[in-house]
PDB file of N, CA and C in Angstrom:
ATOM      1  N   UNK A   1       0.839  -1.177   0.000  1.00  0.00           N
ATOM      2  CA  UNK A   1       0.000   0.000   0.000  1.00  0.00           C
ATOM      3  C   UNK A   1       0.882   1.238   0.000  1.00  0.00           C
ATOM      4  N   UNK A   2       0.346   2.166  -0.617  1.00  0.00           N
ATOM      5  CA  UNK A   2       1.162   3.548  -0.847  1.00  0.00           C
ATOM      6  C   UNK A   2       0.302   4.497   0.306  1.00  0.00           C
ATOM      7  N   UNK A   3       1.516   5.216   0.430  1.00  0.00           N
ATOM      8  CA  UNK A   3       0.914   6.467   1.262  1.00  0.00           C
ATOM      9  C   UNK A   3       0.756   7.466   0.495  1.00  0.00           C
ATOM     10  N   UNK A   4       0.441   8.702   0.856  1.00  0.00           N
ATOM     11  CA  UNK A   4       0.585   9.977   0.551  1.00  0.00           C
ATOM     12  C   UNK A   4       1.927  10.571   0.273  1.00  0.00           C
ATOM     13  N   UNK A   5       2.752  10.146   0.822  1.00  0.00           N
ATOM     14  CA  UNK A   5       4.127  10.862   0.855  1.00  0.00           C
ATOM     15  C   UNK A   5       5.023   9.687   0.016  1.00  0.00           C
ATOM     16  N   UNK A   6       4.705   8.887  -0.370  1.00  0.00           N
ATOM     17  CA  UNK A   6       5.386   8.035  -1.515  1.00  0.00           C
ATOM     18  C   UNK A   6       4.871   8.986  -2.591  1.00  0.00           C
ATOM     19  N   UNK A   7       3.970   9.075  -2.731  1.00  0.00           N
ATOM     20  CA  UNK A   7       3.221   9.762  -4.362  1.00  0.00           C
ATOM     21  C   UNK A   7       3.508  11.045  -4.874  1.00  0.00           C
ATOM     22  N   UNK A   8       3.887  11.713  -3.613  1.00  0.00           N
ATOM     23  CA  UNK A   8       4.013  13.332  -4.001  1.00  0.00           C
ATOM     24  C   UNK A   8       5.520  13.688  -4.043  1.00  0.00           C
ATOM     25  N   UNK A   9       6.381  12.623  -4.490  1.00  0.00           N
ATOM     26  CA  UNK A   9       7.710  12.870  -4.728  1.00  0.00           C
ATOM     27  C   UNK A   9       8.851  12.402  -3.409  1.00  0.00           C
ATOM     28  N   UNK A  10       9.864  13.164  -3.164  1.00  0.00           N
ATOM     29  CA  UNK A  10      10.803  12.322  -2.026  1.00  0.00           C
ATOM     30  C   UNK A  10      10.578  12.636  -1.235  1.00  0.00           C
ATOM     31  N   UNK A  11      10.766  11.407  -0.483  1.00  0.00           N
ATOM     32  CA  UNK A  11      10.618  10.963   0.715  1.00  0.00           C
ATOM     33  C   UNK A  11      10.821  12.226   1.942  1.00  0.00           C
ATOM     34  N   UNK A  12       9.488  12.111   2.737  1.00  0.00           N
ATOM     35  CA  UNK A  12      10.021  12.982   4.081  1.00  0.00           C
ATOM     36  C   UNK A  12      10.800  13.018   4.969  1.00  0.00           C
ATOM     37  N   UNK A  13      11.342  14.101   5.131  1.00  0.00           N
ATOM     38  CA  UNK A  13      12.949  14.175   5.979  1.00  0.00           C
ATOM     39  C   UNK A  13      11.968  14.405   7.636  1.00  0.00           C
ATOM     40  N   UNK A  14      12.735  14.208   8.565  1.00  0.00           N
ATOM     41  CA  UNK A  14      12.514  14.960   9.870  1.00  0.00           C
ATOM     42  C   UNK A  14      13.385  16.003  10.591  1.00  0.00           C
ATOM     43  N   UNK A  15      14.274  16.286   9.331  1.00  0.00           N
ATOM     44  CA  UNK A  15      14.943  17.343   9.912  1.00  0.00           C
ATOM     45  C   UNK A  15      14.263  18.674   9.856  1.00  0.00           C
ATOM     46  N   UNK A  16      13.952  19.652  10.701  1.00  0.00           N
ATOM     47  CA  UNK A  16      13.184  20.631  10.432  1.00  0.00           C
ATOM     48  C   UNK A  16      13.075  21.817  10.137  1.00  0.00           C
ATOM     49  N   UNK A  17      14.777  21.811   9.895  1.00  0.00           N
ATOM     50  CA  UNK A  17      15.781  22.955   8.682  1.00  0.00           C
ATOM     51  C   UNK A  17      15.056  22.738   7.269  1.00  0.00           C
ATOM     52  N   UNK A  18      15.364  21.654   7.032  1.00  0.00           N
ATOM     53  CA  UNK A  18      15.099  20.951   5.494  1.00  0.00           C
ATOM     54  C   UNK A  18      13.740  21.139   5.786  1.00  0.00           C
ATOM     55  N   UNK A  19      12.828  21.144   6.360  1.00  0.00           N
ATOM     56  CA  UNK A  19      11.555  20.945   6.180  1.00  0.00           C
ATOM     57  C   UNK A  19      10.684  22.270   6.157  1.00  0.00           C
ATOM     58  N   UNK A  20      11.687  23.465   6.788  1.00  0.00           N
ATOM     59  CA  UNK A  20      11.564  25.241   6.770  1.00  0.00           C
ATOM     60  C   UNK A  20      11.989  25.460   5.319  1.00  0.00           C
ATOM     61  N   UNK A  21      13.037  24.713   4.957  1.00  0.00           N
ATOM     62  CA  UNK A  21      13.510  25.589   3.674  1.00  0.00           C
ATOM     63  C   UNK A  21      12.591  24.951   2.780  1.00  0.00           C
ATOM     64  N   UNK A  22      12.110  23.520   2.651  1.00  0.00           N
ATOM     65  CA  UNK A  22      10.955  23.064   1.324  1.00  0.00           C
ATOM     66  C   UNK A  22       9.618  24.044   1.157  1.00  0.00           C
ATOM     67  N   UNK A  23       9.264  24.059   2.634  1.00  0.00           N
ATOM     68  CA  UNK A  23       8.220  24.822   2.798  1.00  0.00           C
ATOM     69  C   UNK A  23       8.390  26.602   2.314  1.00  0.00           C
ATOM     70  N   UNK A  24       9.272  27.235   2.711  1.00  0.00           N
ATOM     71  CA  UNK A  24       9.663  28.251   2.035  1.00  0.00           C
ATOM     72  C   UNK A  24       9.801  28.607   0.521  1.00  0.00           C
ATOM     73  N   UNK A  25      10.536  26.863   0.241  1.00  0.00           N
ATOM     74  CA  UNK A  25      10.547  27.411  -1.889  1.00  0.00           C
ATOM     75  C   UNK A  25       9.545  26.752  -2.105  1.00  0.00           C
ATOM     76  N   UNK A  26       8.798  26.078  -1.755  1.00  0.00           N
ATOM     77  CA  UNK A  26       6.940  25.935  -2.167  1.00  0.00           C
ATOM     78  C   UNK A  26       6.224  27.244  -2.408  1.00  0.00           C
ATOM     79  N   UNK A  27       6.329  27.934  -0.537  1.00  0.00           N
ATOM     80  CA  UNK A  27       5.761  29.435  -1.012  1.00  0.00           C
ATOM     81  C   UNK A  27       6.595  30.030  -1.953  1.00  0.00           C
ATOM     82  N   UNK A  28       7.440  30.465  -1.929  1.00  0.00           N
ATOM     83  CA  UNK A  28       8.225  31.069  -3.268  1.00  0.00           C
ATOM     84  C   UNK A  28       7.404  30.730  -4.814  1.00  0.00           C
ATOM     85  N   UNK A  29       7.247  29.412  -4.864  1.00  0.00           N
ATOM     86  CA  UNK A  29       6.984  29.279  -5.715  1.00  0.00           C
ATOM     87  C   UNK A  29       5.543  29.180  -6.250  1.00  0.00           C
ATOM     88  N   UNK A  30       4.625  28.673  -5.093  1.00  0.00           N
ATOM     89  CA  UNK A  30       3.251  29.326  -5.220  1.00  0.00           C
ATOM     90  C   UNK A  30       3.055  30.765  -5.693  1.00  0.00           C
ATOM     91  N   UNK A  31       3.667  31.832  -5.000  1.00  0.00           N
ATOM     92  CA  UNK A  31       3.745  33.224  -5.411  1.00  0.00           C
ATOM     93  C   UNK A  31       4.309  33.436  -6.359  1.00  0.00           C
ATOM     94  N   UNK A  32       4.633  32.263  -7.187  1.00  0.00           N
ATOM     95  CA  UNK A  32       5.568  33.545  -8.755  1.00  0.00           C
ATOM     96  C   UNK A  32       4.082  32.799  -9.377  1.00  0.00           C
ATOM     97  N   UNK A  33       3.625  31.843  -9.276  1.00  0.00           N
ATOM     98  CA  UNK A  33       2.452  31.266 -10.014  1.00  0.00           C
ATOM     99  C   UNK A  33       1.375  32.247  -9.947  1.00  0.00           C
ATOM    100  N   UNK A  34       1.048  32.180  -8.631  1.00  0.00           N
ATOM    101  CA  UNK A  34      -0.044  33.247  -8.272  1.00  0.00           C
ATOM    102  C   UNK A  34      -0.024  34.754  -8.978  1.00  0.00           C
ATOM    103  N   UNK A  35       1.443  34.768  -9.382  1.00  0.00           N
ATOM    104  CA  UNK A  35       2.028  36.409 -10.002  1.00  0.00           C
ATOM    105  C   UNK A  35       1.750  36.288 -11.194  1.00  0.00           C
ATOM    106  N   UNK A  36       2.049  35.259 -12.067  1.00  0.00           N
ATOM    107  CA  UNK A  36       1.641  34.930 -13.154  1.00  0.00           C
ATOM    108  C   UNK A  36       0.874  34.938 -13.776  1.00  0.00           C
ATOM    109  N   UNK A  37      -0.321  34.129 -12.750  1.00  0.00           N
ATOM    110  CA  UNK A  37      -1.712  33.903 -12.982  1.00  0.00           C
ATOM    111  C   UNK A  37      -2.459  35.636 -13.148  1.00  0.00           C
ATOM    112  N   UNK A  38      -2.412  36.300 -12.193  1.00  0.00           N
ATOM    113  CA  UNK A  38      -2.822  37.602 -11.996  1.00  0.00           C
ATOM    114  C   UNK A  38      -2.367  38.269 -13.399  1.00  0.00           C
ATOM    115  N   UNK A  39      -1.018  38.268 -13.432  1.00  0.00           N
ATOM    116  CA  UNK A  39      -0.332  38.955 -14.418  1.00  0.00           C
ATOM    117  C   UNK A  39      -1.469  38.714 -16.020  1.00  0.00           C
ATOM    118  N   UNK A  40      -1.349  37.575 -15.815  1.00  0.00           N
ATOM    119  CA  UNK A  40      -2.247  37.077 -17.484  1.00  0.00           C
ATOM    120  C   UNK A  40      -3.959  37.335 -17.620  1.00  0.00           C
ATOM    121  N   UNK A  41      -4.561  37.728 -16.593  1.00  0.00           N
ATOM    122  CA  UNK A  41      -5.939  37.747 -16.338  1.00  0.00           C
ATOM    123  C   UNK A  41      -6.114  39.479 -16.333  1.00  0.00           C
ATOM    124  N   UNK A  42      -5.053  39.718 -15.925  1.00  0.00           N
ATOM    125  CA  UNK A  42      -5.323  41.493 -15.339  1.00  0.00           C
ATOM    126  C   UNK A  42      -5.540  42.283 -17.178  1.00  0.00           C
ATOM    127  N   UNK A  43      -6.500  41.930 -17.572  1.00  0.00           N
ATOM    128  CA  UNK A  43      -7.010  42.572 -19.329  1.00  0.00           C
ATOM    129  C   UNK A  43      -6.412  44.130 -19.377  1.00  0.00           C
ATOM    130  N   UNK A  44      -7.020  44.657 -18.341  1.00  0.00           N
ATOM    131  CA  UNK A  44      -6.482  46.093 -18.440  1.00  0.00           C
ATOM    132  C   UNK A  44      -5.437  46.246 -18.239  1.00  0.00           C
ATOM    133  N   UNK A  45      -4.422  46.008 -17.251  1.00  0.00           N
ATOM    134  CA  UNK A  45      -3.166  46.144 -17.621  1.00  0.00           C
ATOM    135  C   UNK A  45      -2.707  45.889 -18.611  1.00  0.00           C
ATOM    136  N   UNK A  46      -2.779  44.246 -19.469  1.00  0.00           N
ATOM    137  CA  UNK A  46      -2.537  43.665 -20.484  1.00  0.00           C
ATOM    138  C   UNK A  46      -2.640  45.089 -21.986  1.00  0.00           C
ATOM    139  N   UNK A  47      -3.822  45.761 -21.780  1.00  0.00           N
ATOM    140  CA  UNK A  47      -4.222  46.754 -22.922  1.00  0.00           C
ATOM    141  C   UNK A  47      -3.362  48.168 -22.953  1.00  0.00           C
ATOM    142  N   UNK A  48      -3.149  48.593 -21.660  1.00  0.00           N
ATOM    143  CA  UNK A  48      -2.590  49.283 -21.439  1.00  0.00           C
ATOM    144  C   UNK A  48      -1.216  49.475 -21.809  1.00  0.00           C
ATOM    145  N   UNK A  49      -0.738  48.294 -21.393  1.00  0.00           N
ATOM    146  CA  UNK A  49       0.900  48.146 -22.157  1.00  0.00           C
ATOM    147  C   UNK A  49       1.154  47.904 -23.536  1.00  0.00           C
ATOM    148  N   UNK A  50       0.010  46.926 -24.070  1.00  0.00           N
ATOM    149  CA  UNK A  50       0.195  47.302 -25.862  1.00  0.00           C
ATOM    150  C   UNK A  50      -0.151  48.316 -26.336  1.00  0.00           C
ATOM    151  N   UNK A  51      -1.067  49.338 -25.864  1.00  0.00           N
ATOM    152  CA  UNK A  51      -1.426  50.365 -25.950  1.00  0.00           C
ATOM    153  C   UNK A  51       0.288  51.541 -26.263  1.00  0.00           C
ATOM    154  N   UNK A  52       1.310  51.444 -24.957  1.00  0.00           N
ATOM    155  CA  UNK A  52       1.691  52.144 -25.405  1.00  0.00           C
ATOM    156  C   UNK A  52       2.963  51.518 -26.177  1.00  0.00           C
ATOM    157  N   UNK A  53       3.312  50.572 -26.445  1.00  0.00           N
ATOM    158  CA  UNK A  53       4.393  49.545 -27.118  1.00  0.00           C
ATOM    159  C   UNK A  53       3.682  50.252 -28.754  1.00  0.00           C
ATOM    160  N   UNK A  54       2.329  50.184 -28.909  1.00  0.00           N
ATOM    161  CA  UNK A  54       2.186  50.753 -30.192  1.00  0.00           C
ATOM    162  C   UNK A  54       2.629  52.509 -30.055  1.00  0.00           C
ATOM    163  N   UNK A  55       2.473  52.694 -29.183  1.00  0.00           N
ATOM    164  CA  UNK A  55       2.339  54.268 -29.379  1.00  0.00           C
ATOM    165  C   UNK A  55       3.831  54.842 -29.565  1.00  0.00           C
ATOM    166  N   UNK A  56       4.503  53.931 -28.834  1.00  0.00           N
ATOM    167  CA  UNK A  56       6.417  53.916 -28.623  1.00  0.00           C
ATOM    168  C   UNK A  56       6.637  53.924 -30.040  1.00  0.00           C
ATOM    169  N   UNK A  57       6.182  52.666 -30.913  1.00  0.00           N
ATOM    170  CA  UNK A  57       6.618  52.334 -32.344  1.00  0.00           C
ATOM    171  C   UNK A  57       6.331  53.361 -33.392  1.00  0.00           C
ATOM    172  N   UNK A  58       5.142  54.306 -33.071  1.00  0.00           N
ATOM    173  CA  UNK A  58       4.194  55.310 -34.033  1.00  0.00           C
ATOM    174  C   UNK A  58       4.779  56.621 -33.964  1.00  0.00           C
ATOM    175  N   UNK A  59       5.515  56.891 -33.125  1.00  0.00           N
ATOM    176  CA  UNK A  59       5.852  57.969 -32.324  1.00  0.00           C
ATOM    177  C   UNK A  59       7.269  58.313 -32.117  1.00  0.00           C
ATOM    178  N   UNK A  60       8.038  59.440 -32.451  1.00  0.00           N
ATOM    179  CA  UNK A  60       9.621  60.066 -32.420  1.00  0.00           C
ATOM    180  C   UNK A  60       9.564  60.403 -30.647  1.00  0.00           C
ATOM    181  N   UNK A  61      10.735  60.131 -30.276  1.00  0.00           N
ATOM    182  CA  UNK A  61      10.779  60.359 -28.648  1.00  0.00           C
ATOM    183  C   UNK A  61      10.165  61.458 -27.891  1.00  0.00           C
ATOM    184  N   UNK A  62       9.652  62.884 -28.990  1.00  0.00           N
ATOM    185  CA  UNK A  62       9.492  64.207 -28.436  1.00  0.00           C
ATOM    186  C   UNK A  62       7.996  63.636 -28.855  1.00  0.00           C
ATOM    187  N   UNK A  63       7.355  62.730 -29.017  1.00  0.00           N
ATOM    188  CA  UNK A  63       6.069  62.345 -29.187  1.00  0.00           C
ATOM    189  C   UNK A  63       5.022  62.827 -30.632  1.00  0.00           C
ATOM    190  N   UNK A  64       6.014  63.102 -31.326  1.00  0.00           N
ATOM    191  CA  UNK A  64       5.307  63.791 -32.735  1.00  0.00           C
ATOM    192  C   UNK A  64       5.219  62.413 -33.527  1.00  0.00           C
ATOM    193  N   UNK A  65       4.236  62.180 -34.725  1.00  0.00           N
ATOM    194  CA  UNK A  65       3.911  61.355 -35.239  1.00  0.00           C
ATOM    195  C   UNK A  65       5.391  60.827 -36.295  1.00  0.00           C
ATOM    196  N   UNK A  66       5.981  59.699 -36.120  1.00  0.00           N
ATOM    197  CA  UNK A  66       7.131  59.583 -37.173  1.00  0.00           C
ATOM    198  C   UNK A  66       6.624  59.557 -38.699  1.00  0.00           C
ATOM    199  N   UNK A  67       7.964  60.430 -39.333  1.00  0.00           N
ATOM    200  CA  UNK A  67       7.613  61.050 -40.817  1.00  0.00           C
ATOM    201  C   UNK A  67       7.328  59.780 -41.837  1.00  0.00           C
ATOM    202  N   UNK A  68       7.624  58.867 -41.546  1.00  0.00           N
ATOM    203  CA  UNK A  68       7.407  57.559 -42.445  1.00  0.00           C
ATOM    204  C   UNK A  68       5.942  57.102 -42.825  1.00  0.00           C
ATOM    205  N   UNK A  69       5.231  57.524 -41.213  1.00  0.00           N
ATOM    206  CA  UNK A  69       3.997  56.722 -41.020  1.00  0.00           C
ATOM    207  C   UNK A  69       3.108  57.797 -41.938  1.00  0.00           C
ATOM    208  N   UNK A  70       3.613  59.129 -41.720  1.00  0.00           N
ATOM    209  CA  UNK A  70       2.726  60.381 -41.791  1.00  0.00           C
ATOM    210  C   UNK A  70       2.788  60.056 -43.536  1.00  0.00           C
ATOM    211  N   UNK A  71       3.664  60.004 -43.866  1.00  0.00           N
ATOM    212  CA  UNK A  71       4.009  59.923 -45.486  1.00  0.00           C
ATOM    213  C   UNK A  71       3.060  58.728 -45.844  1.00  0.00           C
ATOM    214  N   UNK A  72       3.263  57.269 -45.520  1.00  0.00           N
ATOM    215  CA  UNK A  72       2.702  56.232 -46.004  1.00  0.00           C
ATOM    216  C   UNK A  72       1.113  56.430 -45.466  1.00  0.00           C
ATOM    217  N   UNK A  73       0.519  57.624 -44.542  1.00  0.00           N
ATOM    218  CA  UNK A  73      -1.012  57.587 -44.502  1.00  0.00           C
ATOM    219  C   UNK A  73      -1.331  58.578 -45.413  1.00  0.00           C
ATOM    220  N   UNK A  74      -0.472  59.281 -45.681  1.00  0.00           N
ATOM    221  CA  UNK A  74      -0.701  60.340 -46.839  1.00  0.00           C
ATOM    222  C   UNK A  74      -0.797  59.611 -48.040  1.00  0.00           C
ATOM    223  N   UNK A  75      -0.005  58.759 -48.498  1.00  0.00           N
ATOM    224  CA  UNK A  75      -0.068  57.812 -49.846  1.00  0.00           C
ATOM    225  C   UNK A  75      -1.469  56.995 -50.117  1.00  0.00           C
ATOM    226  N   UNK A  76      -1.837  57.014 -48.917  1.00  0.00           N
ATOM    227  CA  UNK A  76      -2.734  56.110 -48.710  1.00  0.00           C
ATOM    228  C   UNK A  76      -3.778  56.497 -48.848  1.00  0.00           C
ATOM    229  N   UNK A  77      -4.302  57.418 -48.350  1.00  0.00           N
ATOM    230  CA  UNK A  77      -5.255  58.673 -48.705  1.00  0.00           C
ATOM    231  C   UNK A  77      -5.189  59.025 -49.751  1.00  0.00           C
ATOM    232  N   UNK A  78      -3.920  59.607 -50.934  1.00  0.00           N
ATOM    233  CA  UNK A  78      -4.183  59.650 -52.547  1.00  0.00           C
ATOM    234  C   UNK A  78      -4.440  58.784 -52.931  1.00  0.00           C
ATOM    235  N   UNK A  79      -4.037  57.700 -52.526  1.00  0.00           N
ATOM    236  CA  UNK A  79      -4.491  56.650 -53.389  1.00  0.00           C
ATOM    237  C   UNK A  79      -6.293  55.731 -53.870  1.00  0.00           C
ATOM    238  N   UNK A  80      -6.561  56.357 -52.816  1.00  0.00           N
ATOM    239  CA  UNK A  80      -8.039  56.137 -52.437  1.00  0.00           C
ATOM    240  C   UNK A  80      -8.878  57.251 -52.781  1.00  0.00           C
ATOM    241  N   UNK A  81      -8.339  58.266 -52.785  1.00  0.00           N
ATOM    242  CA  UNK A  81      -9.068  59.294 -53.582  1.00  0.00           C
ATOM    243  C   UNK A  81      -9.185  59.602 -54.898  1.00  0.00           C
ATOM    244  N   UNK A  82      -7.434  59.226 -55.562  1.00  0.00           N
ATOM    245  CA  UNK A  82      -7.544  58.820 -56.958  1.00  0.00           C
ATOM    246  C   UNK A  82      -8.360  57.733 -57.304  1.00  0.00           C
ATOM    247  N   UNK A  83      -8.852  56.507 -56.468  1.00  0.00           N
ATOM    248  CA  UNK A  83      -9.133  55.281 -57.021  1.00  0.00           C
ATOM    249  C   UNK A  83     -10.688  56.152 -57.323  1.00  0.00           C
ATOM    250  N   UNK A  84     -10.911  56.487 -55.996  1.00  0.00           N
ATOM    251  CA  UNK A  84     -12.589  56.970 -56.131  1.00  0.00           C
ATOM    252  C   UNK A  84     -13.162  57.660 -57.330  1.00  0.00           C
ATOM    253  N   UNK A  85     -11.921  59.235 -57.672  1.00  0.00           N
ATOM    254  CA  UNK A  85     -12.238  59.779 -58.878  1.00  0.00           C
ATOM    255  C   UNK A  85     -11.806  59.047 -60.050  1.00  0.00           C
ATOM    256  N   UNK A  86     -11.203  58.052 -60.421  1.00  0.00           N
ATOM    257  CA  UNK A  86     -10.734  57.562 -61.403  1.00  0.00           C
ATOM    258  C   UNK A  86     -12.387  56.296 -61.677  1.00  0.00           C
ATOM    259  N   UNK A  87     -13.406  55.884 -60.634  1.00  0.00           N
ATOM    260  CA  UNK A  87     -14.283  55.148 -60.700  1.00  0.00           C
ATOM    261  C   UNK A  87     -15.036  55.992 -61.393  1.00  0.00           C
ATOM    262  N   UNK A  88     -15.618  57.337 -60.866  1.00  0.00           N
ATOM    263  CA  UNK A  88     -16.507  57.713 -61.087  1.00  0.00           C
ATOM    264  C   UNK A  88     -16.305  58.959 -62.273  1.00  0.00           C
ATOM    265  N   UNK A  89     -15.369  58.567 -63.025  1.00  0.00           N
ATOM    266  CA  UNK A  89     -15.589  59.222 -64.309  1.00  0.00           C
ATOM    267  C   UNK A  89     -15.694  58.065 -65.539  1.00  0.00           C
TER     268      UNK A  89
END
């Protein structure tokens, strides 16, 4: 017959150093889980930080729109306006 403490890995010590420190990196390690868990559920935080990871990428450090993007929405806009007048003649 098996016990409980055969199943859940090695064998119990009775020293009660060793048995402070298991218990200690258990909690340790419950809490990075628990951190984790939170971390991945928390939506709004989650939005918030892609929020500004896009805004970092869109944006020159003094926060003005970078000239690349401004140019390629400008292209983008003639191009759709030519398409429109080029339909409707």
């Amino acid at each position: 017959m098996t016990t409980p403490a055969d199943t859940n890995g090695p064998s119990p010590t009775s020293d009660p150093d060793a048995i402070r420190e298991d218990i200690e990196r258990t909690r340790a390690d419950l809490a990075d889980t628990v951190d984790a868990l939170q971390a991945k559920v928390d939506v709004k935080h989650r939005a918030q930080v892609r929020f500004h990871e896009l805004k970092d990428r869109v944006t020159t450090p003094t926060g003005q729109p970078r000239p690349e993007l401004v140019g390629g929405v400008a292209a983008a806009v003639l191009l759709v306006v030519g398409l429109v007048w080029w339909r409707r003649r």
